[in-house]
Structure formats: C-alpha cells, structure tokens
C-alpha atoms as a PDB file:
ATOM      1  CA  UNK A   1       0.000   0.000   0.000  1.00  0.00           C
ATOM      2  CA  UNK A   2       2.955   1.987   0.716  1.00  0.00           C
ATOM      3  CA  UNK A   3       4.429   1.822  -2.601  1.00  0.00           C
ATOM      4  CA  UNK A   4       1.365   2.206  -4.249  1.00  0.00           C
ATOM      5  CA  UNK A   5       1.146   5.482  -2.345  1.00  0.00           C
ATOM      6  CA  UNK A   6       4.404   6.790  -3.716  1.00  0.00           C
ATOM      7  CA  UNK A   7       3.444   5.603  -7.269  1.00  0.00           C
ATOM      8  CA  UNK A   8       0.310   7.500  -7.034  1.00  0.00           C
ATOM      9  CA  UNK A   9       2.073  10.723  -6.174  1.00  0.00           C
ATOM     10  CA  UNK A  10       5.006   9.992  -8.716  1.00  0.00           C
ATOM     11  CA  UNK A  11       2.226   9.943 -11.492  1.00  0.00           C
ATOM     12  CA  UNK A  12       0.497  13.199 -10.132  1.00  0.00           C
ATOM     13  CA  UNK A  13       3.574  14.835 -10.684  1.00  0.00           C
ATOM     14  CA  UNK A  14       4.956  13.917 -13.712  1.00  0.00           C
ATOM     15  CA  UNK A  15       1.374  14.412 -15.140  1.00  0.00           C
ATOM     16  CA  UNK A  16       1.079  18.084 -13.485  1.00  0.00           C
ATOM     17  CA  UNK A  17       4.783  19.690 -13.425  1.00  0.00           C
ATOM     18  CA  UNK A  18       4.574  20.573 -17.292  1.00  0.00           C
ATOM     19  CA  UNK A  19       1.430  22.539 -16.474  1.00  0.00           C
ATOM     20  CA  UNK A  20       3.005  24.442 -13.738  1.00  0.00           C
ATOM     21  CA  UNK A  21       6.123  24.675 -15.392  1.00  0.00           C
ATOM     22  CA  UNK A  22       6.736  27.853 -17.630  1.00  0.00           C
ATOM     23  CA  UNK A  23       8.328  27.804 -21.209  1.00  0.00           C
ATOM     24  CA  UNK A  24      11.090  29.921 -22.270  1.00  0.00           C
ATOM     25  CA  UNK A  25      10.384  31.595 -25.574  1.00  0.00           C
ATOM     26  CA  UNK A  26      13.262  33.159 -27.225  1.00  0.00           C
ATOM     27  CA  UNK A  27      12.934  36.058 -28.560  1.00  0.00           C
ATOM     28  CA  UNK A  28      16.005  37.948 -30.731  1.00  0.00           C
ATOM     29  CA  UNK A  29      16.700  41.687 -30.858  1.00  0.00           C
ATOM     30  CA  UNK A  30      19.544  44.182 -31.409  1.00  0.00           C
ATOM     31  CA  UNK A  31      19.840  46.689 -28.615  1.00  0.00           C
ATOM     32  CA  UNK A  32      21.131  49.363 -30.907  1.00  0.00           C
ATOM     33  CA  UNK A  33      17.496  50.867 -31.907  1.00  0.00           C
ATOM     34  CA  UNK A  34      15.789  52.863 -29.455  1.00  0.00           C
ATOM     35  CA  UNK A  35      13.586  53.590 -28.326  1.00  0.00           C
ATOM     36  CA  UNK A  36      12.442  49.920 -29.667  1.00  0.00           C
ATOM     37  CA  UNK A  37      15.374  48.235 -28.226  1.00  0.00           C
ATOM     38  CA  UNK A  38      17.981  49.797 -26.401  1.00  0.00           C
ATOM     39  CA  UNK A  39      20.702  49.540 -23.199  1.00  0.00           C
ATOM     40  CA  UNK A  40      19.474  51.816 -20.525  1.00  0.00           C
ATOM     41  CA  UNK A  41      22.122  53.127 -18.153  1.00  0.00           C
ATOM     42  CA  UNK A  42      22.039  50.374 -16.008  1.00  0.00           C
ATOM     43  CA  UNK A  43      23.326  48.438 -18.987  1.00  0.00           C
ATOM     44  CA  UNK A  44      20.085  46.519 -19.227  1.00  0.00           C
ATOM     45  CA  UNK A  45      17.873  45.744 -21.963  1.00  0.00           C
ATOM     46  CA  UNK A  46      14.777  48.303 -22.585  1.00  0.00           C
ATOM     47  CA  UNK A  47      12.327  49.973 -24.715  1.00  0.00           C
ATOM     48  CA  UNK A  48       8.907  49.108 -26.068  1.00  0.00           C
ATOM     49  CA  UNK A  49       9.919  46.463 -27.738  1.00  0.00           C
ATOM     50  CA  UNK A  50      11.268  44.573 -24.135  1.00  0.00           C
ATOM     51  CA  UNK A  51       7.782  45.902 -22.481  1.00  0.00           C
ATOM     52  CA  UNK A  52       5.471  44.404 -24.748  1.00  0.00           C
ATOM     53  CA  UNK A  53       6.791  40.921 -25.450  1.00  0.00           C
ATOM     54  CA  UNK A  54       7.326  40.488 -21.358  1.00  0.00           C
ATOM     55  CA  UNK A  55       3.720  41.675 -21.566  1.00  0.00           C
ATOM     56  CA  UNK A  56       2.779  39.218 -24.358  1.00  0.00           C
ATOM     57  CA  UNK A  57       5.208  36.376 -22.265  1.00  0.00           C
ATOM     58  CA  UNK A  58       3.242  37.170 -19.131  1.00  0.00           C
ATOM     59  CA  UNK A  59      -0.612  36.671 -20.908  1.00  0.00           C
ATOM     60  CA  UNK A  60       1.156  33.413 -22.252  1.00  0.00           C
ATOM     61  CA  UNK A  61       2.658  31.881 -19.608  1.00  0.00           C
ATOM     62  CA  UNK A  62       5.936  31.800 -20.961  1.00  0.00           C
ATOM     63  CA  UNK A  63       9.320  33.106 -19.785  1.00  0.00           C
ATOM     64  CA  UNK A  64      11.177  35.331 -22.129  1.00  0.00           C
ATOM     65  CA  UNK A  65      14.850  34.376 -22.715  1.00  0.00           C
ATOM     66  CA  UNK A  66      16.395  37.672 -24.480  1.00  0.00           C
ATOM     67  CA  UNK A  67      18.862  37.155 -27.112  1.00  0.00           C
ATOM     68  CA  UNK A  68      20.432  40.276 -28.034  1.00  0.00           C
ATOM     69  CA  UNK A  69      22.393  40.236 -31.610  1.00  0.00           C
ATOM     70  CA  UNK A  70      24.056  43.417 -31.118  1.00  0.00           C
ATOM     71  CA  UNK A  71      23.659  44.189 -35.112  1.00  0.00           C
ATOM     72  CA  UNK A  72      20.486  44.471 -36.678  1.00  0.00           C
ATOM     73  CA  UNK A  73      21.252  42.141 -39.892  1.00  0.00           C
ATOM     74  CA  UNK A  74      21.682  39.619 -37.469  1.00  0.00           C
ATOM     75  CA  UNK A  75      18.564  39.065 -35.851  1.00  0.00           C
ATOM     76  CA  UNK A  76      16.390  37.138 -38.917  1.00  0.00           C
ATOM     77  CA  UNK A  77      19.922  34.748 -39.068  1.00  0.00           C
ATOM     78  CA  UNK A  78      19.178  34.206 -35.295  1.00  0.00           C
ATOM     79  CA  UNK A  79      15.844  32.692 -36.097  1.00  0.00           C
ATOM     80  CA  UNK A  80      16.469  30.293 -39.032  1.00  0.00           C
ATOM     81  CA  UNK A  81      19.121  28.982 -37.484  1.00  0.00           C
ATOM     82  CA  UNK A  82      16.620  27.933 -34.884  1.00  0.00           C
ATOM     83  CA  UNK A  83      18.590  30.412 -31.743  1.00  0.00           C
ATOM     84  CA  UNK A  84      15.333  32.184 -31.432  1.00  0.00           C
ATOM     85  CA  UNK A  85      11.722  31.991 -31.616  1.00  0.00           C
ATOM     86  CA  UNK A  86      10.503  35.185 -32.314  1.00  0.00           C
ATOM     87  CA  UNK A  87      12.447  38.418 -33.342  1.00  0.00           C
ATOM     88  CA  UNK A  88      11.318  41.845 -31.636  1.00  0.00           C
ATOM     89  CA  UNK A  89      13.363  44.270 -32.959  1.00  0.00           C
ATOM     90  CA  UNK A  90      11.462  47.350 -34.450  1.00  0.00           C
ATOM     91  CA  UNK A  91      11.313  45.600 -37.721  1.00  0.00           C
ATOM     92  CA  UNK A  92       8.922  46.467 -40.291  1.00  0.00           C
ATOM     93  CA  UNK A  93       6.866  43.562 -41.823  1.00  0.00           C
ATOM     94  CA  UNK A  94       8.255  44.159 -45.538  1.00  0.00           C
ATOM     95  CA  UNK A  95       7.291  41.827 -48.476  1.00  0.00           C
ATOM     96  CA  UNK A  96      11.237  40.699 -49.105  1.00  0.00           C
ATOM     97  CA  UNK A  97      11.531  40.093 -45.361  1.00  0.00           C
ATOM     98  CA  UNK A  98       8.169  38.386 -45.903  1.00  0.00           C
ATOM     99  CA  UNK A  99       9.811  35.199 -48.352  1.00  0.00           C
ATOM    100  CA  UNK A 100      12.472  34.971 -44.957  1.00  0.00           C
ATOM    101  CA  UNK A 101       9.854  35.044 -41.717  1.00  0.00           C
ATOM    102  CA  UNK A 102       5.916  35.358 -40.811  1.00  0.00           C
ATOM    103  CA  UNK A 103       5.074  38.484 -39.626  1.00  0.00           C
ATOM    104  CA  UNK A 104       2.552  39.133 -36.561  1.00  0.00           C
ATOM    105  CA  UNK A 105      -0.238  41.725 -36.997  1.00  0.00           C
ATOM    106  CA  UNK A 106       1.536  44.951 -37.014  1.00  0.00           C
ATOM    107  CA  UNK A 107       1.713  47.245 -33.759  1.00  0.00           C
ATOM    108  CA  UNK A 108       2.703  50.786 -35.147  1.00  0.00           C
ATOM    109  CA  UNK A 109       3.222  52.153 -38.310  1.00  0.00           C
ATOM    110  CA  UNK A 110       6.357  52.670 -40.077  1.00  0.00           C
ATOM    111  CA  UNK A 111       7.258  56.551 -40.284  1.00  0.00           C
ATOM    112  CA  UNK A 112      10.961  57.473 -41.330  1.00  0.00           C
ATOM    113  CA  UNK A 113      12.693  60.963 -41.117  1.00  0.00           C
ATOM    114  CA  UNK A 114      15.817  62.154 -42.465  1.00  0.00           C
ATOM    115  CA  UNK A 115      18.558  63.192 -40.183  1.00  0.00           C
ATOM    116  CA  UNK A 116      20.881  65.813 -41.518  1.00  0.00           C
ATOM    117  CA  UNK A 117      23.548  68.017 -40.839  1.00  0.00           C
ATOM    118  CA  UNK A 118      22.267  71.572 -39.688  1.00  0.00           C
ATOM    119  CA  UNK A 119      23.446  73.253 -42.555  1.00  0.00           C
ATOM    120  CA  UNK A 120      21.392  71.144 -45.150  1.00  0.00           C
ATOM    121  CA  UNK A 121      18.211  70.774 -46.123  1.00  0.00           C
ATOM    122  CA  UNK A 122      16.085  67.854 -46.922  1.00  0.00           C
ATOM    123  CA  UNK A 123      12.648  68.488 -47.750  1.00  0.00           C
ATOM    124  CA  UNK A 124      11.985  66.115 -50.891  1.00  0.00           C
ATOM    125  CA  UNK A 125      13.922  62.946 -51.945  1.00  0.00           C
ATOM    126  CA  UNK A 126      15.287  65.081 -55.094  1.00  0.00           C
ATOM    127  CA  UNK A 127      17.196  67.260 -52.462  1.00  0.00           C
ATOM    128  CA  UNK A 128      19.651  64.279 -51.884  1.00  0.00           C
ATOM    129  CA  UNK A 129      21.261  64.783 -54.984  1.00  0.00           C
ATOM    130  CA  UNK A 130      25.256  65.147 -54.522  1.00  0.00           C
ATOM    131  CA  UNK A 131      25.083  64.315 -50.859  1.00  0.00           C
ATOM    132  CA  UNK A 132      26.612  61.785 -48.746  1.00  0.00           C
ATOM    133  CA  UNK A 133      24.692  59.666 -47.163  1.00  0.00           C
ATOM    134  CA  UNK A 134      24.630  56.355 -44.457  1.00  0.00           C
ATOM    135  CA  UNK A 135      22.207  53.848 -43.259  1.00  0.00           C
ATOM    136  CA  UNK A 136      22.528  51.179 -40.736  1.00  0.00           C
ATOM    137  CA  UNK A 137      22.909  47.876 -43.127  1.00  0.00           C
ATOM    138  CA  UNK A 138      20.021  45.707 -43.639  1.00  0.00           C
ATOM    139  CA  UNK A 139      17.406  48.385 -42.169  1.00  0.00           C
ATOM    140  CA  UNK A 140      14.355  48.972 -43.671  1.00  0.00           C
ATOM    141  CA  UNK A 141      16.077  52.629 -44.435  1.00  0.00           C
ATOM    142  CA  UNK A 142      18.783  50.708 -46.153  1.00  0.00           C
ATOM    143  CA  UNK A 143      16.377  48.630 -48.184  1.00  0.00           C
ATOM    144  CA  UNK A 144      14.176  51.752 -49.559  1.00  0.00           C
ATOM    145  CA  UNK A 145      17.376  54.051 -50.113  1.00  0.00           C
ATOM    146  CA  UNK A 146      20.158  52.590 -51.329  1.00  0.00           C
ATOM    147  CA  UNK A 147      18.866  51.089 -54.469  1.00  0.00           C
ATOM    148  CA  UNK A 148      18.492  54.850 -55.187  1.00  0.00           C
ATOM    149  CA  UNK A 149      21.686  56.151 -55.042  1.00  0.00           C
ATOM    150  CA  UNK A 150      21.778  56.192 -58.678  1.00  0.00           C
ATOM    151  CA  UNK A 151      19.079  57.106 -59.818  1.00  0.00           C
ATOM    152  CA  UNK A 152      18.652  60.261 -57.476  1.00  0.00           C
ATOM    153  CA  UNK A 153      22.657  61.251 -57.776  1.00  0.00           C
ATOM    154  CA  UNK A 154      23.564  60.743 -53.872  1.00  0.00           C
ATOM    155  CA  UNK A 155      26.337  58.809 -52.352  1.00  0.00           C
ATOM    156  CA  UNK A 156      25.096  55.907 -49.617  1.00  0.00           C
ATOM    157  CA  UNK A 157      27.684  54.003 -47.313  1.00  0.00           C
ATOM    158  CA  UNK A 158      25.878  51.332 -44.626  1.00  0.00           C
ATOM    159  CA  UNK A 159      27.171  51.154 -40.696  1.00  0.00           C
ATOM    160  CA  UNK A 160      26.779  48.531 -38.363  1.00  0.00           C
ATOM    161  CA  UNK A 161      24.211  50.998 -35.926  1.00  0.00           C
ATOM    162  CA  UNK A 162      22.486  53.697 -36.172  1.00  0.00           C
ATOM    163  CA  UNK A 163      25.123  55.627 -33.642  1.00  0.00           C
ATOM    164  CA  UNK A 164      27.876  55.269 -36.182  1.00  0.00           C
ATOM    165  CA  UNK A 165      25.763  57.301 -38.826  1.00  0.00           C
ATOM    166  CA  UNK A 166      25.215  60.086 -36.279  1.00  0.00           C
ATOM    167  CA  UNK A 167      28.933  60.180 -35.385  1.00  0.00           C
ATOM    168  CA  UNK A 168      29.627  60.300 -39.373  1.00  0.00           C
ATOM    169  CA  UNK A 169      27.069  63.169 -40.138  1.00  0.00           C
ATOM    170  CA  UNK A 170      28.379  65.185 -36.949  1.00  0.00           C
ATOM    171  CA  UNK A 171      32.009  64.447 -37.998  1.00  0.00           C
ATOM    172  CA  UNK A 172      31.237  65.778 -41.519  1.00  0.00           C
ATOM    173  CA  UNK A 173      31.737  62.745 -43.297  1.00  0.00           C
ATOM    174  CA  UNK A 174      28.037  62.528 -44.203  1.00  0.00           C
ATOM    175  CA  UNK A 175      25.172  65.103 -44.792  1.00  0.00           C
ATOM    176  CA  UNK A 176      21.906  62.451 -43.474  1.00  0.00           C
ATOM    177  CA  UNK A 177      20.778  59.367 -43.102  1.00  0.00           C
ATOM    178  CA  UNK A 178      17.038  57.793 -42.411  1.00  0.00           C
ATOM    179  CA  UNK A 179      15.510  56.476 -39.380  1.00  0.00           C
ATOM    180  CA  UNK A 180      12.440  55.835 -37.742  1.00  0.00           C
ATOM    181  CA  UNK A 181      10.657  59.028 -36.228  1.00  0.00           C
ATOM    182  CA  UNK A 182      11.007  57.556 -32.971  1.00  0.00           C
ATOM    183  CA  UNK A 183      14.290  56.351 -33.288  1.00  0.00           C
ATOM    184  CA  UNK A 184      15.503  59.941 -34.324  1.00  0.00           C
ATOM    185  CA  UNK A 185      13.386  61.660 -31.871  1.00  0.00           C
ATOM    186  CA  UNK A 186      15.341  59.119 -29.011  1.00  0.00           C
ATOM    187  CA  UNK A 187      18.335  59.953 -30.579  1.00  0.00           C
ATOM    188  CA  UNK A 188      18.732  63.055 -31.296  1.00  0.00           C
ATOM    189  CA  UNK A 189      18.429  63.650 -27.104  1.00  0.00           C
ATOM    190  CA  UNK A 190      21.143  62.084 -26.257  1.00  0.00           C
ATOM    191  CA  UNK A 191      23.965  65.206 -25.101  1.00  0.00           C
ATOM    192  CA  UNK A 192      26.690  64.009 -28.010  1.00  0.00           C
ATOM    193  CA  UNK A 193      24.147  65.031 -30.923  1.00  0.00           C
ATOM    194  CA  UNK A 194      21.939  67.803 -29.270  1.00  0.00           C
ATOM    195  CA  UNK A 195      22.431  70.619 -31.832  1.00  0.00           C
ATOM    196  CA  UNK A 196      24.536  68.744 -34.254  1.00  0.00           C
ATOM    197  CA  UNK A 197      21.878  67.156 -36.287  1.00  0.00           C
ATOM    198  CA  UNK A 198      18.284  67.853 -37.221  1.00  0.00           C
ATOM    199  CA  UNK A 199      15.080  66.306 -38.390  1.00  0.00           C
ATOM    200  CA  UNK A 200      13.674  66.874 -41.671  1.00  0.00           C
ATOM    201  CA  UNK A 201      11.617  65.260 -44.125  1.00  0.00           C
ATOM    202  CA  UNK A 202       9.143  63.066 -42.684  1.00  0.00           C
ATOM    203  CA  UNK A 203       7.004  60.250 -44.854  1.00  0.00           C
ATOM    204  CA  UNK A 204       5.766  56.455 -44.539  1.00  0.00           C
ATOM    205  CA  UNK A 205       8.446  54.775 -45.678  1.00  0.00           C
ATOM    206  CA  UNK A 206       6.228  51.487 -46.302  1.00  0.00           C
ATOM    207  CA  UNK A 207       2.489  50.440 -45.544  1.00  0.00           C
ATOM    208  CA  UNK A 208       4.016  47.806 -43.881  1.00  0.00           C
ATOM    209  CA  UNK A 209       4.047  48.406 -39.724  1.00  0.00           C
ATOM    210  CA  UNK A 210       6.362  47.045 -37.412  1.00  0.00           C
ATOM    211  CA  UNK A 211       5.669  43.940 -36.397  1.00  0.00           C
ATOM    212  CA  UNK A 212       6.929  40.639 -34.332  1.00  0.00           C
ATOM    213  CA  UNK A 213       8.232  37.731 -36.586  1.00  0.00           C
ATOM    214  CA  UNK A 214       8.390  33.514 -36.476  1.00  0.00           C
ATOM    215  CA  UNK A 215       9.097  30.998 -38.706  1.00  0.00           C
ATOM    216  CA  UNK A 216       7.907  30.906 -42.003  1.00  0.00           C
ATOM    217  CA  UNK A 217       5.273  27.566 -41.311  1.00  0.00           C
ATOM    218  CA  UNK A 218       5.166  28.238 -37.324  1.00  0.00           C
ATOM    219  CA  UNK A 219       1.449  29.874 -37.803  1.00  0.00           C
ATOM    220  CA  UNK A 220       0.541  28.627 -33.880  1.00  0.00           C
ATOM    221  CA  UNK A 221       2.950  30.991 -32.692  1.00  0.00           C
ATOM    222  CA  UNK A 222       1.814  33.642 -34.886  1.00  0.00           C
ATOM    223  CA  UNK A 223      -1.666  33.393 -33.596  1.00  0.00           C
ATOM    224  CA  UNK A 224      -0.999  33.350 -30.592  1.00  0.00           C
ATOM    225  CA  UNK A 225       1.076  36.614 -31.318  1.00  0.00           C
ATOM    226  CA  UNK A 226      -1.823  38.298 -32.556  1.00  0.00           C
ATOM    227  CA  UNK A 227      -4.326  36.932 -30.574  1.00  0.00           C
ATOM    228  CA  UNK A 228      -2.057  38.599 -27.557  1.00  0.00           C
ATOM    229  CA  UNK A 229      -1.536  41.646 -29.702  1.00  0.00           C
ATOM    230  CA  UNK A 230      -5.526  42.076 -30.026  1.00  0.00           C
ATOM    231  CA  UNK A 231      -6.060  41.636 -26.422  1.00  0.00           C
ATOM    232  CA  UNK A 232      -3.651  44.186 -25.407  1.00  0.00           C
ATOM    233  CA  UNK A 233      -4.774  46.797 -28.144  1.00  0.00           C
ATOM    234  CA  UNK A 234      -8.571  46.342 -26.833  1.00  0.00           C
ATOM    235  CA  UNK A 235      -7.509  46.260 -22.937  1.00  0.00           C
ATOM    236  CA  UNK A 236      -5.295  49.761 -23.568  1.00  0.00           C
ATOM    237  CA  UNK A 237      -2.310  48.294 -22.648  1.00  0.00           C
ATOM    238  CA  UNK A 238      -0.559  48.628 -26.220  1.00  0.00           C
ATOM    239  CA  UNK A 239      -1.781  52.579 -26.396  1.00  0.00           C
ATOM    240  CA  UNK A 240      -0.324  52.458 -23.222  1.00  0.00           C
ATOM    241  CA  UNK A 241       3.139  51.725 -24.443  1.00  0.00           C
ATOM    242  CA  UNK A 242       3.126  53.488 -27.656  1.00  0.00           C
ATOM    243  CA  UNK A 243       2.300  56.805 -25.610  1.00  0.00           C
ATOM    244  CA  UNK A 244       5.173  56.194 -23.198  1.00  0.00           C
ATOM    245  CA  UNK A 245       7.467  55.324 -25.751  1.00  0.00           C
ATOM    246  CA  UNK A 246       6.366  58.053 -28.201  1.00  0.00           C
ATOM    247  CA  UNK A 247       5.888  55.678 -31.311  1.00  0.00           C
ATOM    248  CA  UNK A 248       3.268  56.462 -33.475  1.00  0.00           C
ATOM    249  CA  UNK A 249       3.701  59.947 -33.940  1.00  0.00           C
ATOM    250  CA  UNK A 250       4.937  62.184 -37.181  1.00  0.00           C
END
C-alpha cells in the first residue's frame, strides 16, 4: 500500500509539473534601436519592444529568454538557425523580409525621417542629390534608399548601428541618413548630438508596420502573437506603451 502510495504521487507529478512549469520563448533583438530596443544606463535591456513581449510572455505563460544580436542584420539569421523563436526588434513587416519570416499583426506604423547636418536641407527625396549619405545595413532605411543612389545622384555608405551614422554626419563625413521618427526623436536627445543634427523630411516609408516575426510555417505561434496583440490593443495596454514610448507619432 505503501508503494502504491508513492506511485500515485510519482504519477500526479509527472502528469502536473509541465502545467506548472513555464516555457522559455526566445525572442532575438539588437539593442542598438531605441527607443524599440535599447541599453538603458544600467546596462540593461529596454524599450517598447522589451515591455510588450514580457507583456505578451506574461498573458502566455511563458518566460522570455532575451537574445540580443548586437547588429540588426543579425537578428532574422538568429531565427532560421533555430537560436530564437521570435524576433522583436522594431522591424517592419516588408514583403522581401516576408519570403524569410511570418510576420505578426503589425503594432505601429512605419514613419521614417531624415537626419541631416544643420546646414542642409532635406525636404523632398530630389534634395539628396550630390550628398553623402549612411544607413545602418540591412534596415528597412537601407532597403528603400540605397537602391536609389543612382538614380537620385547621392552617395550611400551602410554602418553597423544607427550611432555610427550620427557620429559620421556630426564628424562631416556625411550630410543624413534615415531612421524611424522615434528612433531619431530618441536619438537626437542624447547630449553628443543635441544641436549637431536635425530632423527633416518626414514620410511612410512602407504600408508595412512594425511587427513581431516567427518561422515561415510556425502559424501557432503567430496566432498566438496576434491573438495577444488584439487583447492588449482592446484592454489599452498597447496605447499604453506606444504613448510612453512616443511611437506612433509624425
């Protein structure tokens, strides 16, 4: 009777530690874009990216296990190769990325500014022509402006992060690059570029929104993505964390 006892109690917890137990989901980003992703002074990982998939973990009952790429091109490698499950990393649901990884339902739309030098002006694309410009490689920004180069009459180089093409407009090795709204707003705080470089021209740079992404195939994970995105957008906690992180906004 004894050892029927411990059997019984053997089999009760085999059968209910994987429901108490909590998954890790992976998720991949590259702390070099805020105010998506970013390294707060602390040295820790932050932004609206960070709040809204520990959100989204939370709802799901799933630990989230940051992997953090340090370069942007390196985040849809990290989930191919099977290192991650999901990338949240600012990343705007594009059609070419689309052939690569499955995109959630978008959170925020995709607005891009050009930084520039104080001294020039930006107001239309044709104003690039004879100018020097940078983008971070593999960036939506990258994708939409270098293949114009050419055609418009503008130089392009690409940097690792989006720092580098600050430093190079400040150090008058470039006259602008393109970011995110949000991502120039963040930036352009920060002490070392404070009166150095300005925002200009401001347009959608795709109808495509930023968005989480899986594996091409993994559509459970995906809907549970959105399902968790919906929630949060009805509830006012997504509003929420656009407002505090300022995305959103022209």
């Amino acid at each position: 009777m004894k050892f029927f006892g411990k059997t019984v109690a053997a089999l009760v917890a085999l059968v209910t530690a994987p429901l108490a137990a909590r998954a890790d989901l992976r998720v991949a980003t590259a702390s070099t874009y805020p105010p998506y992703e970013f390294l707060n002074e602390k040295g820790e990982l932050d932004g609206f990216d960070k709040d809204l998939m520990e959100e989204i973990g939370r709802r799901l009952g799933e630990k989230i296990v940051w992997l953090d790429t340090g370069h942007y091109d390196m985040v849809i490698p990290s989930l191919v190769t099977d290192r991650a499950d999901v990338i949240a990393a600012g990343m705007s649901a594009t059609p070419i990325r689309a052939k690569r990884v499955l995109f959630s339902t978008p959170y925020v739309p995709t607005m891009a500014s050009f930084v520039t030098a104080p001294g020039v002006a930006v107001k239309k694309l044709e104003d690039l022509r004879g100018l020097r410009g940078c983008v971070p490689v593999g960036t939506t920004q990258d994708v939409f402006l270098t293949p114009l180069a050419g055609e418009l009459g503008f130089q392009i180089k690409n940097f690792a992060k989006i720092e580098e093409c600050l430093w190079d407009i400040v150090t008058g090795r470039s006259d602008f690059t393109l970011m995110d709204v949000p991502v120039a707003d963040k930036i352009l705080e920060l002490p070392s570029f404070q009166g150095k470089a300005v925002r200009g021209y401001t347009f959608q740079l795709t109808g495509a929104g930023k968005a989480l992404a899986v594996n091409l195939g993994n559509t459970e994970l995906k809907n549970k993505l959105d399902r968790a995105i919906a929630a949060l957008e009805a509830d006012g906690t997504l509003p929420a964390l656009r407002g505090k992180w300022k995305l959103g906004k022209k």
